[in-house]
N, C-alpha and C. Protein backbone atom coordinates (compact mmCIF):
# COMPACT_ATOMS: atom_id res chain seq x y z
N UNK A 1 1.37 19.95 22.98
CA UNK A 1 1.19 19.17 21.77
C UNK A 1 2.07 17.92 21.85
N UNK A 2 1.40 17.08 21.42
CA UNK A 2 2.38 15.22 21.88
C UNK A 2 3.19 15.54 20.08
N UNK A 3 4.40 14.59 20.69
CA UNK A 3 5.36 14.62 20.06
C UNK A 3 5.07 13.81 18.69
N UNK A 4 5.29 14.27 17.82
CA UNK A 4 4.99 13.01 16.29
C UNK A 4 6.17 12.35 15.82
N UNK A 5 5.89 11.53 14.65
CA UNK A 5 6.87 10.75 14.43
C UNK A 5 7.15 10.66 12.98
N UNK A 6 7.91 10.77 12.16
CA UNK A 6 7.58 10.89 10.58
C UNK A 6 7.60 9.62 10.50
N UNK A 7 6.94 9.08 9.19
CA UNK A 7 6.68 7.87 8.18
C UNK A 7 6.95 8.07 7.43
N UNK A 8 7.33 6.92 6.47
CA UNK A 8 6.93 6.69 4.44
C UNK A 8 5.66 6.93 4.66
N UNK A 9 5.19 7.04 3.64
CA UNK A 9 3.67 6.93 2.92
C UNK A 9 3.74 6.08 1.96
N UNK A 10 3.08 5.20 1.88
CA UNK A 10 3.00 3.98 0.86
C UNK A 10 1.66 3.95 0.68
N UNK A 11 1.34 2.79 -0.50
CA UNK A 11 -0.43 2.71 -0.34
C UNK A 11 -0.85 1.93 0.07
N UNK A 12 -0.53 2.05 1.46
CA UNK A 12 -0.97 1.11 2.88
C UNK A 12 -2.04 1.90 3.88
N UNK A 13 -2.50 1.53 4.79
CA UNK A 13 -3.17 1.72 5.79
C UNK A 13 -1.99 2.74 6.82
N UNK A 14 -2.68 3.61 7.31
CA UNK A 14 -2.13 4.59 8.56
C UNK A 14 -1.21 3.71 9.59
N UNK A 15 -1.54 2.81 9.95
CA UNK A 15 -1.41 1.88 10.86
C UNK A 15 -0.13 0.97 10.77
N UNK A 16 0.17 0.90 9.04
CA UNK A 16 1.20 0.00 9.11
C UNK A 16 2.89 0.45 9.43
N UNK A 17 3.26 0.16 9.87
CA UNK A 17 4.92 0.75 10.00
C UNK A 17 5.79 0.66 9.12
N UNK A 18 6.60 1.27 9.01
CA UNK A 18 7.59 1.52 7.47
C UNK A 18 8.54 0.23 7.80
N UNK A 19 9.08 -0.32 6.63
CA UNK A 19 10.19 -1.34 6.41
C UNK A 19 11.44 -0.70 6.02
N UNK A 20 12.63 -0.85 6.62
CA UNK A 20 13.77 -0.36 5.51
C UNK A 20 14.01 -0.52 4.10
N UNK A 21 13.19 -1.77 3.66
CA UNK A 21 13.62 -1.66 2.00
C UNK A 21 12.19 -0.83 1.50
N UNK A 22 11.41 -0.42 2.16
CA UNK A 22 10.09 0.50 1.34
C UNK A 22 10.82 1.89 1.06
N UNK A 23 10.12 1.91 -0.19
CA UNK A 23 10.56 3.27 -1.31
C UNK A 23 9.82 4.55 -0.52
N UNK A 24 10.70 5.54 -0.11
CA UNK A 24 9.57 6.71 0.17
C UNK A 24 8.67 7.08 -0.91
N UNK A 25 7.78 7.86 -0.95
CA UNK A 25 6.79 8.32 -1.42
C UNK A 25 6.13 9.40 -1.37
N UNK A 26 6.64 9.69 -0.19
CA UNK A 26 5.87 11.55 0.63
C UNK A 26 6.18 10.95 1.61
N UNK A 27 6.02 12.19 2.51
CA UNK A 27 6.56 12.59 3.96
C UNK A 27 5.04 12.93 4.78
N UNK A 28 4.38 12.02 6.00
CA UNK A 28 3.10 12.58 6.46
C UNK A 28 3.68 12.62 7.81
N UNK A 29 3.15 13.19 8.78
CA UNK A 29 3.18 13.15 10.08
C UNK A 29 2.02 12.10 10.96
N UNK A 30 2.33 11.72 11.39
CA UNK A 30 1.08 10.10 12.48
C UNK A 30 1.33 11.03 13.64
N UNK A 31 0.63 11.75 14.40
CA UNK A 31 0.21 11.94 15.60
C UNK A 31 -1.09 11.86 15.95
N UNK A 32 -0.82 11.20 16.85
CA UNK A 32 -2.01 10.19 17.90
C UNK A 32 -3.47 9.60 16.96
N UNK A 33 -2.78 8.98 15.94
CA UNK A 33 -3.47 8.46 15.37
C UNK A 33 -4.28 8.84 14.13
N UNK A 34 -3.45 10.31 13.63
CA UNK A 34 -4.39 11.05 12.82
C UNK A 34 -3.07 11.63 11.90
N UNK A 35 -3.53 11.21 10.05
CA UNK A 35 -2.74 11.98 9.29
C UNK A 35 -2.73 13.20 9.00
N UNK A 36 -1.39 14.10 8.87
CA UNK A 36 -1.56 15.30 8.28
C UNK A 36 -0.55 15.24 7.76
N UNK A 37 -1.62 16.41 6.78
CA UNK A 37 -0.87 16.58 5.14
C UNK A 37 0.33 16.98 5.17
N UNK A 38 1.27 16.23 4.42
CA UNK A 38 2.62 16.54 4.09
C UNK A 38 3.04 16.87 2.65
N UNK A 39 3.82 17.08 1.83
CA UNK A 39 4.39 17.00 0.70
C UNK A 39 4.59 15.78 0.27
N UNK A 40 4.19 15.18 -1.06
CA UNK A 40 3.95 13.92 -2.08
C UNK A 40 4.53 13.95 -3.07
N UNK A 41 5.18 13.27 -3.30
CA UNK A 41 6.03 12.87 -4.29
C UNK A 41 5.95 11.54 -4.69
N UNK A 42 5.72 11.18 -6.42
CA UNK A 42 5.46 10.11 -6.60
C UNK A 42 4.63 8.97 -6.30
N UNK A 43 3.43 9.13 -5.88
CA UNK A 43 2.27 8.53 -5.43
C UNK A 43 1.52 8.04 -6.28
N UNK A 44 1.80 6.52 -6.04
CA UNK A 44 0.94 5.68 -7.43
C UNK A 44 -0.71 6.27 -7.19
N UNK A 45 -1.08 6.19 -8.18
CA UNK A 45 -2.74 6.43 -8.01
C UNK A 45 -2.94 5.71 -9.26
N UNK A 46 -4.29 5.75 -9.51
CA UNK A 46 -4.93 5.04 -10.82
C UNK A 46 -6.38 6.53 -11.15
N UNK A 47 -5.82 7.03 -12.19
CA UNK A 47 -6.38 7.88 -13.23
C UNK A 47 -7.71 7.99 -13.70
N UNK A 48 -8.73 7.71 -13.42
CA UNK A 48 -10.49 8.17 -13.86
C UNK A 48 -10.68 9.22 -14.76
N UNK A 49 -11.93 9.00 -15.40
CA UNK A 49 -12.16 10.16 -15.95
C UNK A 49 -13.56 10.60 -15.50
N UNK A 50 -13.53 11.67 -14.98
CA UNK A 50 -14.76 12.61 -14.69
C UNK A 50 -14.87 13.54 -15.43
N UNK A 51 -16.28 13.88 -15.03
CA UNK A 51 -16.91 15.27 -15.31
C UNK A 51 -17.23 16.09 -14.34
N UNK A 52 -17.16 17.22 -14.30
CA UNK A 52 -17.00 18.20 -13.43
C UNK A 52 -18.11 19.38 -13.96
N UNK A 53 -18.96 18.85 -14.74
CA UNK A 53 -19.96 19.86 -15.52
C UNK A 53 -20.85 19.55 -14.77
N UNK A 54 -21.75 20.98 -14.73
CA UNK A 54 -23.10 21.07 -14.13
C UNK A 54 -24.34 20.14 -14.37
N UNK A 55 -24.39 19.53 -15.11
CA UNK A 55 -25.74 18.49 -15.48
C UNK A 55 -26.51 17.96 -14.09
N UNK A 56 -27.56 17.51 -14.52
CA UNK A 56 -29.35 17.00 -13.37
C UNK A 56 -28.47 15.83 -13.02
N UNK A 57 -28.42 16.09 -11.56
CA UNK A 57 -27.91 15.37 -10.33
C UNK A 57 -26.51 15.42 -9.79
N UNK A 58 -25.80 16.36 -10.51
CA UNK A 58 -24.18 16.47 -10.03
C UNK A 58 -23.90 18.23 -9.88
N UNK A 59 -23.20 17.21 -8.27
CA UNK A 59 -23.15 18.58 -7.22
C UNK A 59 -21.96 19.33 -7.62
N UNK A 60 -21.90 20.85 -7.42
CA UNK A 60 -21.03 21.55 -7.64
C UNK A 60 -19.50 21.08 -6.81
N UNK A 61 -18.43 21.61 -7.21
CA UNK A 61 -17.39 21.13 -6.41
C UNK A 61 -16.80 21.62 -5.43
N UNK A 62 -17.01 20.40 -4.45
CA UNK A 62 -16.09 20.97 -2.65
C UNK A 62 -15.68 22.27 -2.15
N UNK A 63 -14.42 22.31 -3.18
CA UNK A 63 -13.42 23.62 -2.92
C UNK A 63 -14.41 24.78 -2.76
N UNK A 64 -14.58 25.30 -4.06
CA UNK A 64 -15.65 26.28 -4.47
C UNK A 64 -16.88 26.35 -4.70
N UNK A 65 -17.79 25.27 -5.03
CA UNK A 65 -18.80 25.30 -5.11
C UNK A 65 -19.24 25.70 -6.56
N UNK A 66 -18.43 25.20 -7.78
CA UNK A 66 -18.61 26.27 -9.24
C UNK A 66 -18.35 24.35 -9.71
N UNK A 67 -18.49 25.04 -11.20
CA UNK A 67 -18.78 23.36 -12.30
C UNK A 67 -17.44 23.79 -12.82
N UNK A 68 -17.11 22.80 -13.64
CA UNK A 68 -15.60 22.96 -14.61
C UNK A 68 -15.70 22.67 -15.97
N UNK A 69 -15.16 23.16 -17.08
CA UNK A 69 -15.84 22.94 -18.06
C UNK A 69 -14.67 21.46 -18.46
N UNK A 70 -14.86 20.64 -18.85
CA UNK A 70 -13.59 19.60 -19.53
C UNK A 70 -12.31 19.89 -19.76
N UNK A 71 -12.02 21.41 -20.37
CA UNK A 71 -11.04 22.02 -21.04
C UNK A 71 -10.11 22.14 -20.28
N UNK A 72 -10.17 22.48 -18.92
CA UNK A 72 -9.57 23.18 -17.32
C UNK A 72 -8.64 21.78 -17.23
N UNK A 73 -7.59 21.81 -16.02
CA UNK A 73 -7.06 20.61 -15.75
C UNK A 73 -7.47 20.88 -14.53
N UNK A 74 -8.20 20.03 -14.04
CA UNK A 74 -8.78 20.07 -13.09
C UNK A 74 -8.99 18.36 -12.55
N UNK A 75 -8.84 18.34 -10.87
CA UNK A 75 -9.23 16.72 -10.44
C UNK A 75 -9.30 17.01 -9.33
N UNK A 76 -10.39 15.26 -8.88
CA UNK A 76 -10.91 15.08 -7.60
C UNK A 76 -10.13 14.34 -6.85
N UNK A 77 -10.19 14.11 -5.81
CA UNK A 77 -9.10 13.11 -5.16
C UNK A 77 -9.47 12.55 -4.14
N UNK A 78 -9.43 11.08 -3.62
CA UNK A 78 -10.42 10.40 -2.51
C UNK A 78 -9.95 11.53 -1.17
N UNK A 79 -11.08 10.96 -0.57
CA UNK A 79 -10.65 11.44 1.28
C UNK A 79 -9.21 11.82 1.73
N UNK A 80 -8.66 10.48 1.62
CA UNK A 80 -7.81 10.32 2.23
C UNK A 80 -6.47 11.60 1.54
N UNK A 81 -6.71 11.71 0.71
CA UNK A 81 -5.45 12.42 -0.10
C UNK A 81 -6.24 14.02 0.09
N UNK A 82 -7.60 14.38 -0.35
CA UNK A 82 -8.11 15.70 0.06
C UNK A 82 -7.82 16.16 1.13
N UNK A 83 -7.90 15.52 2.08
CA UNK A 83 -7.85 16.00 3.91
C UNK A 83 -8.58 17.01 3.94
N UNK A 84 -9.70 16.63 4.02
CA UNK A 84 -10.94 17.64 4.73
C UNK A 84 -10.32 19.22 4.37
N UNK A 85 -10.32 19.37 2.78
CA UNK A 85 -10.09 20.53 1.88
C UNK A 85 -8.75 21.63 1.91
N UNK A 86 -7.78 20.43 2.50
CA UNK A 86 -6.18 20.88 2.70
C UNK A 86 -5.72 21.01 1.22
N UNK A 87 -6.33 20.40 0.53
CA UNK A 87 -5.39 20.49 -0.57
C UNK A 87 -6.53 20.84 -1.86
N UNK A 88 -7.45 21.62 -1.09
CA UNK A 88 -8.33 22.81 -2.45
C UNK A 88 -6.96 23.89 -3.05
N UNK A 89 -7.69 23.72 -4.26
CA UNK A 89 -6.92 24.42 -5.07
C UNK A 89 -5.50 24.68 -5.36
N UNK A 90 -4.71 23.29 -4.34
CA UNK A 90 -3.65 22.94 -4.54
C UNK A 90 -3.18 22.43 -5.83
N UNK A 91 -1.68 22.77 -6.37
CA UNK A 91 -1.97 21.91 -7.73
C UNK A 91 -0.96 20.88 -7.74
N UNK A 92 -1.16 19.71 -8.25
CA UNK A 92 -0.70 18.68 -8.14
C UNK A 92 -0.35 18.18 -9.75
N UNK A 93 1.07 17.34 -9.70
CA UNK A 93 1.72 17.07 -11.16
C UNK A 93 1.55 15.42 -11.15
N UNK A 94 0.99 15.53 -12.32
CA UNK A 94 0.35 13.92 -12.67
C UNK A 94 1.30 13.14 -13.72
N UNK A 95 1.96 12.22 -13.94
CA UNK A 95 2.65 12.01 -14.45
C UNK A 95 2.24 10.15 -15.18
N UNK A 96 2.43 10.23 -16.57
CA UNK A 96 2.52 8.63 -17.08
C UNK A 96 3.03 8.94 -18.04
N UNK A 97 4.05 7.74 -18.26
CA UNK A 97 5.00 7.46 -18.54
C UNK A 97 5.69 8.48 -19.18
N UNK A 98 6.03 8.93 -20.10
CA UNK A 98 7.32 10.57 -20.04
C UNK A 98 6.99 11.61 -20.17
N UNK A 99 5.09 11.87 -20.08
CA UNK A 99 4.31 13.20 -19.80
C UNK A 99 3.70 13.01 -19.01
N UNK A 100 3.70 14.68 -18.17
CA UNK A 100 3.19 15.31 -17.07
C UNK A 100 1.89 15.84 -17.69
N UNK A 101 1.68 16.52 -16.60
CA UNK A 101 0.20 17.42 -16.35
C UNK A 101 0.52 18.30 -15.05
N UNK A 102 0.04 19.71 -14.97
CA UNK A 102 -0.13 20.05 -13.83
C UNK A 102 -1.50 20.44 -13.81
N UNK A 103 -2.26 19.65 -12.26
CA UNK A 103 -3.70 19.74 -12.43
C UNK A 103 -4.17 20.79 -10.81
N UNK A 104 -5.33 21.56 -10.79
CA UNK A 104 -5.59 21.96 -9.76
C UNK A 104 -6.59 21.37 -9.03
N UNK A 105 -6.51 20.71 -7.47
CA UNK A 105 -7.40 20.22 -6.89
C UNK A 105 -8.55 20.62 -6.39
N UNK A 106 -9.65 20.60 -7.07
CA UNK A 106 -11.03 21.29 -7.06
C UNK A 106 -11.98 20.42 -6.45
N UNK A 107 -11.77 18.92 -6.08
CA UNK A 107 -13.04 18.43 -5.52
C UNK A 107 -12.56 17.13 -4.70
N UNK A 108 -13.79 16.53 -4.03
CA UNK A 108 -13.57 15.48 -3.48
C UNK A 108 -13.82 14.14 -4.10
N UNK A 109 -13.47 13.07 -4.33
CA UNK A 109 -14.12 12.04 -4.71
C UNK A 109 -14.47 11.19 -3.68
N UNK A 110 -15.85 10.85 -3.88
CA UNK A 110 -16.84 9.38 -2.93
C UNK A 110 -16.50 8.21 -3.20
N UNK A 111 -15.58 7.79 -2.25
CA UNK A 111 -15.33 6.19 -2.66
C UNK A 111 -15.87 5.31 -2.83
N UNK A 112 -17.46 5.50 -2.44
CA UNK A 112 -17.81 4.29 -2.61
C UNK A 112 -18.65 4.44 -4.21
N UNK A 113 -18.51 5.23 -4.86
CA UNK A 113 -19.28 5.44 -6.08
C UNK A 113 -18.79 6.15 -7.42
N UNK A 114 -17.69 7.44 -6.73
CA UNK A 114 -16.97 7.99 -7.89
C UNK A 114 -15.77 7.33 -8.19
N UNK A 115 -14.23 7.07 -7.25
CA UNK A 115 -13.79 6.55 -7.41
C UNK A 115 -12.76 5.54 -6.42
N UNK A 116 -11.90 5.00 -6.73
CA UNK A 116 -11.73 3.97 -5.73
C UNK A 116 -10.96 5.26 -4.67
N UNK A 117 -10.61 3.99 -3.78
CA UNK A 117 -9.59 4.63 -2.86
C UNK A 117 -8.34 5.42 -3.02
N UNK A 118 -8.10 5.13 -3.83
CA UNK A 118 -6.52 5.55 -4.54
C UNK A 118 -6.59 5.83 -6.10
N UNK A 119 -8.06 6.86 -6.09
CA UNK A 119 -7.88 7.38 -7.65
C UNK A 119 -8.06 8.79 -7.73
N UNK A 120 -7.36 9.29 -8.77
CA UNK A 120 -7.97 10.61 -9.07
C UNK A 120 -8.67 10.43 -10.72
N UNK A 121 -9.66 11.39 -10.29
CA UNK A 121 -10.83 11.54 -11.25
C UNK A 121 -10.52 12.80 -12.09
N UNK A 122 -10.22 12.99 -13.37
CA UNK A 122 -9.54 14.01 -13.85
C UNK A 122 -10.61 14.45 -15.19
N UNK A 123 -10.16 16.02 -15.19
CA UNK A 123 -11.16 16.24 -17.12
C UNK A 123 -10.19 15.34 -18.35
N UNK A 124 -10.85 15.72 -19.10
CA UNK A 124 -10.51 15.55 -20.55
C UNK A 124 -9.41 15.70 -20.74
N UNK A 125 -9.40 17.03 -20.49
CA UNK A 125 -7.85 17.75 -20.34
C UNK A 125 -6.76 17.43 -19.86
N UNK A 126 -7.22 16.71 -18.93
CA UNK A 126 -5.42 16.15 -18.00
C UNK A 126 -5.50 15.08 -19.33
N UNK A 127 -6.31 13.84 -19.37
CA UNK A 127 -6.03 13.05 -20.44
C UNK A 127 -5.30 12.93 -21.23
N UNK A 128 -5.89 14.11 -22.07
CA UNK A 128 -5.51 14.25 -23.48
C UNK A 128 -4.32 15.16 -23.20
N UNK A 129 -3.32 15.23 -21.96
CA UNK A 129 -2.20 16.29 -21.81
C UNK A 129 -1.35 15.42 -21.82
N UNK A 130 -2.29 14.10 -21.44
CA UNK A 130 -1.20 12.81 -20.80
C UNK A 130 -0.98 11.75 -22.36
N UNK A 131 -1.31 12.59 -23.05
CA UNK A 131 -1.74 11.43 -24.45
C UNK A 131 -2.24 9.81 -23.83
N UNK A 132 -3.69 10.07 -23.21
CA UNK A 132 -3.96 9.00 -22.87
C UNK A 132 -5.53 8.55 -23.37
N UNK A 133 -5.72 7.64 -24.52
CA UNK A 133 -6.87 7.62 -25.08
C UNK A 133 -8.09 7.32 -24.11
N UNK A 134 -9.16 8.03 -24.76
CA UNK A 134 -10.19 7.68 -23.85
C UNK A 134 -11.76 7.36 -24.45
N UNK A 135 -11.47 8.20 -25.91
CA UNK A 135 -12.85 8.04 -26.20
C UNK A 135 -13.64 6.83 -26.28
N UNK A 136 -14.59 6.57 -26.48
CA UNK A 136 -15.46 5.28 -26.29
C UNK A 136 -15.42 4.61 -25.10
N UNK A 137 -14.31 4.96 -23.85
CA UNK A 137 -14.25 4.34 -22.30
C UNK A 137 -14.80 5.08 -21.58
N UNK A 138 -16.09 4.91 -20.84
CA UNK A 138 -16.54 5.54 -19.77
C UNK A 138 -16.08 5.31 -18.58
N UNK A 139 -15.39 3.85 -18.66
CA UNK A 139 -14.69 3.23 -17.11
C UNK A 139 -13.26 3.27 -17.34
N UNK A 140 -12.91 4.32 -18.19
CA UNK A 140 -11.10 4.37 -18.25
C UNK A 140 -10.42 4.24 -17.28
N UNK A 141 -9.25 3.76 -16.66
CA UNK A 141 -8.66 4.04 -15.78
C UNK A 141 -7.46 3.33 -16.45
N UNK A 142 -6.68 4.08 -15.77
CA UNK A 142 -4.61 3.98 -15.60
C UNK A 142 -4.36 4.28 -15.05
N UNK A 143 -2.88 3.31 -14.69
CA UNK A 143 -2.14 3.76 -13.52
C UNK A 143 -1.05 5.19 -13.89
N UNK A 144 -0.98 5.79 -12.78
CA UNK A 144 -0.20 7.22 -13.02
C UNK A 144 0.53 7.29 -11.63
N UNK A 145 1.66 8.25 -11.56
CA UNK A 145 1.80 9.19 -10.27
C UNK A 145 1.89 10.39 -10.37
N UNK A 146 1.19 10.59 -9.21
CA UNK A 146 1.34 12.18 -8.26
C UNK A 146 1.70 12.54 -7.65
N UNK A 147 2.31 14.29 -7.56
CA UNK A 147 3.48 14.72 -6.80
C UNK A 147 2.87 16.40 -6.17
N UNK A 148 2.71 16.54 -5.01
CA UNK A 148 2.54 18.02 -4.57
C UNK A 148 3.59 19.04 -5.38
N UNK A 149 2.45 20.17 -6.24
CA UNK A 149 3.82 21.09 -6.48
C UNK A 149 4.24 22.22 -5.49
């Protein structure tokens, strides 16, 4: 096995190299060109709101293959942060500004349609845990961070 090298994690590209004044963020491993999952702490993301209910044309979710009802704290999370279902049913603490959430990771999000690169897509429930209004926004989004528990 070739030797690895630890990094920051920032919300940069794999590729870029750490600076001494960059803030850690999580701990990943870069060997030979490929991330693996480490422990996260404090990871800006920007907040969506999904649905995770069964309705005509939306697929059951990744992890398990089951719907979620709103109520659940439950979220999706792009590619890059899922790692090809490393972090199913992992639960992860969502945080804006002096309330948390602890949410369980149940699905994947499609970047090019659900959400960006650096979002998680969350129920009702994380929301409204986060006292974060939503009704009448179908394109809500805020910035938050996330932390592996």
């Amino acid at each position: 096995m070739a030797s690895a090298t630890v990094i920051e994690a920032r919300n940069s590209k794999p590729s870029d190299k750490p600076d001494d004044g960059d803030t850690m963020l999580g701990e990943f491993e870069f060997n030979q060109g490929l991330w693996q999952m480490g422990k996260v702490k404090n990871m800006k993301a920007t907040l969506t709101l999904r649905n995770f209910g069964g309705w005509i044309g939306r697929k059951a979710t990744k992890c398990e293959e089951k719907y979620y009802t709103n109520f659940r704290y439950v979220v999706a999370m792009p590619s890059k942060w899922f790692q090809n279902k490393k972090r199913c049913n992992k639960l992860v603490e969502i945080k804006r500004n002096e309330r948390s959430v602890t949410a369980e990771v149940v699905d994947e999000c499609d970047s090019g349609s659900e959400c960006r690169n650096s979002s998680i897509g969350a129920t009702v429930a994380v929301w409204n845990a986060l006292n974060i209004e939503w009704r009448g926004s179908a394109n809500a989004a805020v910035d938050v961070t996330w932390s592996d528990v």
